[in-house]
N, C-alpha and C. Protein backbone atom coordinates (compact mmCIF):
# COMPACT_ATOMS: atom_id res chain seq x y z
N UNK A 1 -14.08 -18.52 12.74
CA UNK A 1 -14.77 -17.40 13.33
C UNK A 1 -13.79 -16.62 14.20
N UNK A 2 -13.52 -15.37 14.03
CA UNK A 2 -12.81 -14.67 14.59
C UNK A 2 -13.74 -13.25 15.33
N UNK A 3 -13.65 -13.62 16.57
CA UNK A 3 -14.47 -12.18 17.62
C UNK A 3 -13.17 -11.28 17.88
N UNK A 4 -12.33 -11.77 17.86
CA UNK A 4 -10.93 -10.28 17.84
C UNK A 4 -9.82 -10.98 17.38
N UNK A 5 -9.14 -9.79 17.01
CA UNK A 5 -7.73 -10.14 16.54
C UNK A 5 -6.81 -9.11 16.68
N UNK A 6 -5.66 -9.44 16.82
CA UNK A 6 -4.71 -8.71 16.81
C UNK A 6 -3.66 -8.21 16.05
N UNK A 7 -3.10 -7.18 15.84
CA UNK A 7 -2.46 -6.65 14.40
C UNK A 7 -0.90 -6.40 15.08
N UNK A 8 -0.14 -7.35 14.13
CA UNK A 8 1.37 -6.78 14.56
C UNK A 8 2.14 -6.86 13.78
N UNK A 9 2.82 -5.34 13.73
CA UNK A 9 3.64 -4.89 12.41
C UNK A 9 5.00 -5.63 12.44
N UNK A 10 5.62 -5.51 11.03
CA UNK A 10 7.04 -6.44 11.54
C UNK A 10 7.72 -5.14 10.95
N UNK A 11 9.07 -4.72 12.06
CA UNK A 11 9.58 -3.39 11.66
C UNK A 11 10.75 -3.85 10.92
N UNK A 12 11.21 -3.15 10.21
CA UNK A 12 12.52 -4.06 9.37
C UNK A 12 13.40 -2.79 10.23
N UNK A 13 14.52 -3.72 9.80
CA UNK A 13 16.25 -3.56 10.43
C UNK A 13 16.55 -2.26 10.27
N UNK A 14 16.31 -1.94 8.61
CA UNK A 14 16.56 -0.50 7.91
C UNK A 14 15.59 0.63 8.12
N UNK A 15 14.61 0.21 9.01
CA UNK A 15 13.46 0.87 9.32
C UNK A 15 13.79 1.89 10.69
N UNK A 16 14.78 0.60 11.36
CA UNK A 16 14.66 1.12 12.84
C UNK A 16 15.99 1.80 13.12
N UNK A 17 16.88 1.49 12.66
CA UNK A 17 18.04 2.72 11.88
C UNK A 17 18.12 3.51 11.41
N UNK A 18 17.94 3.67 10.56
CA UNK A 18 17.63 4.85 9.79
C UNK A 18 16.49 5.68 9.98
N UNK A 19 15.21 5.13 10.12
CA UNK A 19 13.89 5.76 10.79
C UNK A 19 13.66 6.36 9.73
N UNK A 20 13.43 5.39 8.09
CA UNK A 20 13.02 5.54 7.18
C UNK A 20 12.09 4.42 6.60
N UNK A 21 10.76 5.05 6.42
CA UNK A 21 9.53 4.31 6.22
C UNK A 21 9.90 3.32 5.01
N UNK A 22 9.88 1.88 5.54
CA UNK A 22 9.65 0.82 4.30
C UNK A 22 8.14 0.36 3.97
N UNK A 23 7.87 -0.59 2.78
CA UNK A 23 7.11 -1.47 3.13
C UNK A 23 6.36 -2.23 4.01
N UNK A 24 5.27 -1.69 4.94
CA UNK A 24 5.08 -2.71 5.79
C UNK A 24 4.09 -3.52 5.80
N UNK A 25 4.67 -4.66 6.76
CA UNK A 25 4.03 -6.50 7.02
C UNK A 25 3.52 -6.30 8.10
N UNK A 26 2.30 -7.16 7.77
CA UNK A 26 2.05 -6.99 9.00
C UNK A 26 1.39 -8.86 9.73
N UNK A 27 1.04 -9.59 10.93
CA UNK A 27 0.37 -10.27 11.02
C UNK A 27 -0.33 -10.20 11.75
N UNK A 28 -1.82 -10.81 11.50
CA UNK A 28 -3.18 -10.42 11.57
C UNK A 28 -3.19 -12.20 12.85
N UNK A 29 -3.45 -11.38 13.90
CA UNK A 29 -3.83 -12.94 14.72
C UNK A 29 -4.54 -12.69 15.67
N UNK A 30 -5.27 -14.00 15.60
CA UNK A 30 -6.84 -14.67 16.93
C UNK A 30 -6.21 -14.34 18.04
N UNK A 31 -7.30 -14.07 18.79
CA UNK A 31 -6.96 -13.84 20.41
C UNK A 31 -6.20 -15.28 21.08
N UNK A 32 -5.55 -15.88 20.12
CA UNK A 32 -4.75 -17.08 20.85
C UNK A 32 -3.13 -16.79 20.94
N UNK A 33 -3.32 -15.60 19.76
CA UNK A 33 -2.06 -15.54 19.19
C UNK A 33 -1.51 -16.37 17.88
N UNK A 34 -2.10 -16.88 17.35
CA UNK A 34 -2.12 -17.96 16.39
C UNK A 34 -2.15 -16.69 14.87
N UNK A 35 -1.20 -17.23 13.96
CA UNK A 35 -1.41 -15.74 12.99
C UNK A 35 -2.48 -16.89 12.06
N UNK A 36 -3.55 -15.69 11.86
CA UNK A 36 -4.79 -16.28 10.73
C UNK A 36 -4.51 -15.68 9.52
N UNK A 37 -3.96 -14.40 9.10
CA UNK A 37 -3.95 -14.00 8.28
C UNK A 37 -2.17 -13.05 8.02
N UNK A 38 -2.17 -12.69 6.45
CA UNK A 38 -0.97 -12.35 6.84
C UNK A 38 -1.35 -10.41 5.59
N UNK A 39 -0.86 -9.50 5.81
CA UNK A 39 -0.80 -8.46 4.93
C UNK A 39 0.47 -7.77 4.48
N UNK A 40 0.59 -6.99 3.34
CA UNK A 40 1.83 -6.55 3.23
C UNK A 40 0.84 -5.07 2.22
N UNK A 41 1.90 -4.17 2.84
CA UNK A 41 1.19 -2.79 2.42
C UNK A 41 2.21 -2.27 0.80
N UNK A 42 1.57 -2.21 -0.12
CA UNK A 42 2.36 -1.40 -1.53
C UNK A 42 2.09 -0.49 -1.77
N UNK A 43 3.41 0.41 -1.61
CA UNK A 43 3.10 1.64 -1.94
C UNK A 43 5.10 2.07 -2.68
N UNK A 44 5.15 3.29 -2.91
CA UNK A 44 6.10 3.37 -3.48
C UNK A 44 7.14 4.03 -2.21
N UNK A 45 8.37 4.59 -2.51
CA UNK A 45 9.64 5.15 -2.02
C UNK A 45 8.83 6.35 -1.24
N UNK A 46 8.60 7.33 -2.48
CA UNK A 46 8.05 8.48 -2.07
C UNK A 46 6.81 8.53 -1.18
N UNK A 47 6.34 8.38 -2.01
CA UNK A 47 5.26 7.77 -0.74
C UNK A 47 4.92 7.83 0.49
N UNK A 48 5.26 6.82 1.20
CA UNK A 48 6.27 6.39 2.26
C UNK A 48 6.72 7.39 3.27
N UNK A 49 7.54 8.09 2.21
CA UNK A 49 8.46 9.13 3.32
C UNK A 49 8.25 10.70 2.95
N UNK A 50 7.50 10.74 2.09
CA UNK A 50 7.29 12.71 1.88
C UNK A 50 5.81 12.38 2.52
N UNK A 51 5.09 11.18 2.20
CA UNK A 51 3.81 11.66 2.56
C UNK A 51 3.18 10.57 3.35
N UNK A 52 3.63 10.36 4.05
CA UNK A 52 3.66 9.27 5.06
C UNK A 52 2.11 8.85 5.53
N UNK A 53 1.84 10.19 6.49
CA UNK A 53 0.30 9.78 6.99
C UNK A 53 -0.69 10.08 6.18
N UNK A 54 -0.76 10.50 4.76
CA UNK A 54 -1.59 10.50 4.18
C UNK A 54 -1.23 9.66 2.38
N UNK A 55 -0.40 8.74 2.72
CA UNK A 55 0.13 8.69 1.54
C UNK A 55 -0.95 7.44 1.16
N UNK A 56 -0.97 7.14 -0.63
CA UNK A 56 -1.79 6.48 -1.25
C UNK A 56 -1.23 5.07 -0.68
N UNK A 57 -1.79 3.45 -0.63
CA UNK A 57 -1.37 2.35 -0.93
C UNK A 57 -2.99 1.07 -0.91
N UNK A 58 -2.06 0.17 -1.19
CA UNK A 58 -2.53 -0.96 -1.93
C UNK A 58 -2.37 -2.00 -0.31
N UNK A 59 -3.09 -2.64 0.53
CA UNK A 59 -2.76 -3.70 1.28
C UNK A 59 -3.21 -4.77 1.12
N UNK A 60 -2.82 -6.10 0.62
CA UNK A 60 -2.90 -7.49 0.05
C UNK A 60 -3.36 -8.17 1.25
N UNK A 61 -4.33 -8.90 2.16
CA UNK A 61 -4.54 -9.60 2.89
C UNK A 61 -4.42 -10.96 2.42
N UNK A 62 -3.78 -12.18 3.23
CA UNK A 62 -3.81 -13.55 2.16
C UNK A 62 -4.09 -14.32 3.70
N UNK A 63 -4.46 -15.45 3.78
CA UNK A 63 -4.62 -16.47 4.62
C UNK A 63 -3.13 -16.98 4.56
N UNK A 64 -3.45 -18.22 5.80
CA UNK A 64 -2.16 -18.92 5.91
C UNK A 64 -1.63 -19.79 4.38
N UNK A 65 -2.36 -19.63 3.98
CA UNK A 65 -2.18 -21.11 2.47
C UNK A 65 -1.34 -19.51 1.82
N UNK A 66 -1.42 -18.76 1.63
CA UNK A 66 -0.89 -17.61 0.57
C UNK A 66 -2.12 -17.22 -0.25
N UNK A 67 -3.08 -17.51 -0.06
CA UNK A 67 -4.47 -16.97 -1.00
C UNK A 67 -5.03 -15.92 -0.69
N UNK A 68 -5.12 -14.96 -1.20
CA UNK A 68 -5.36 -13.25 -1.28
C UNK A 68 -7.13 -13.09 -0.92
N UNK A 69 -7.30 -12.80 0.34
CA UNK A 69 -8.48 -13.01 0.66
C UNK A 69 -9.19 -11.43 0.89
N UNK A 70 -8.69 -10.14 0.84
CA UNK A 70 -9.03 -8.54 0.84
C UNK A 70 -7.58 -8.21 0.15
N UNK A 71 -8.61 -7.06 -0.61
CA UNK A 71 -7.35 -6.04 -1.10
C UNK A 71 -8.21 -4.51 -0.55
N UNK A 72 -6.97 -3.78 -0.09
CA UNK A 72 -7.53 -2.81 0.60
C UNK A 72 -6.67 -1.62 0.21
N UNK A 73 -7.60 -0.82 -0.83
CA UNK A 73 -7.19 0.30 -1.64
C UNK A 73 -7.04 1.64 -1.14
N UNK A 74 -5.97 2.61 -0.60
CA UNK A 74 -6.75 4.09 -0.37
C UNK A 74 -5.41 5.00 -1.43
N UNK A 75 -6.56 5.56 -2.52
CA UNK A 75 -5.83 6.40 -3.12
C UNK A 75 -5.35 7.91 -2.47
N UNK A 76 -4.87 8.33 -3.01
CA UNK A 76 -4.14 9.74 -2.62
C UNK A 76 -5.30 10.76 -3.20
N UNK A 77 -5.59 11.97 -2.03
CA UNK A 77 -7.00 12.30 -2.33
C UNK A 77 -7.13 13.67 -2.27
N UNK A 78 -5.32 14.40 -3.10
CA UNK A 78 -5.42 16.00 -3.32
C UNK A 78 -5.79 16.02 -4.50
N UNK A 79 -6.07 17.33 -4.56
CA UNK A 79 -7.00 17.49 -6.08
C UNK A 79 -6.03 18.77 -6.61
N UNK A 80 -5.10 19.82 -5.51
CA UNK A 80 -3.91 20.56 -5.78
C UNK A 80 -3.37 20.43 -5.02
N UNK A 81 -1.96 21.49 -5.32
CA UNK A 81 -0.93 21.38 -4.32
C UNK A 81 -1.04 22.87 -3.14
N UNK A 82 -2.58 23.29 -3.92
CA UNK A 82 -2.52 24.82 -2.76
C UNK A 82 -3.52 24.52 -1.57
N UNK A 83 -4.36 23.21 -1.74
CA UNK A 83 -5.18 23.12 -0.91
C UNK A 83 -4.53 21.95 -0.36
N UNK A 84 -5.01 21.78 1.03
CA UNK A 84 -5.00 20.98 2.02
C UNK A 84 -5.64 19.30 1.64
N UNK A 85 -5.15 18.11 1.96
CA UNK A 85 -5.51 16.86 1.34
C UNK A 85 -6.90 16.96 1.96
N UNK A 86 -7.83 16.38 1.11
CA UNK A 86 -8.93 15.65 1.86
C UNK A 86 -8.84 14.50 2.85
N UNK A 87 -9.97 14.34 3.82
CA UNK A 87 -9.82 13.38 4.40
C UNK A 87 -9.53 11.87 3.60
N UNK A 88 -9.12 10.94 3.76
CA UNK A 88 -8.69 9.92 3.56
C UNK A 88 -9.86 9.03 3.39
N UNK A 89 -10.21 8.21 2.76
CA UNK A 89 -11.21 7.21 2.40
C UNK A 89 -10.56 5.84 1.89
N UNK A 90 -10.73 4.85 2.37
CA UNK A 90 -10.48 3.44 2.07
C UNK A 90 -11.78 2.56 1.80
């Protein structure tokens, strides 16, 4: 039973150098600090870095064993390139 938790990203090396968006991890932990869960976000290159705050991805949630317990989908949600994105839906 979890009443809160806490989310903490892991920044990679090439991330904080360069200050170019990778892949990110993240771990999901109880108000003990104890990590319960673990996520990793898929998305592509582009992605990432042309379209950062609105870009499409895939996030895998798994428990401590490695067993995939949420998958958390938000597609990319222009319909052209003359209009403005829609709001975002997951």
């Amino acid at each position: 039973q979890l009443d809160r938790i806490i989310i903490h990203q892991h920044v990679e090396l090439l991330e904080a150098i360069l200050g170019t968006e990778t892949s990110s991890k993240y771990e999901i932990k109880n108000h003990l600090g104890q990590r319960v869960y673990f996520a990793v976000e898929e998305n592509d290159c582009f992605d990432r870095n042309l379209c950062s705050p609105i870009r499409s991805f895939t996030i895998r949630i798994a428990d401590n064993t490695g067993r995939e317990v949420i998958t958390v989908n938000r597609p990319l949600r222009c319909n052209s390139c003359w209009c403005p994105c829609f709001l975002q839906e997951v």
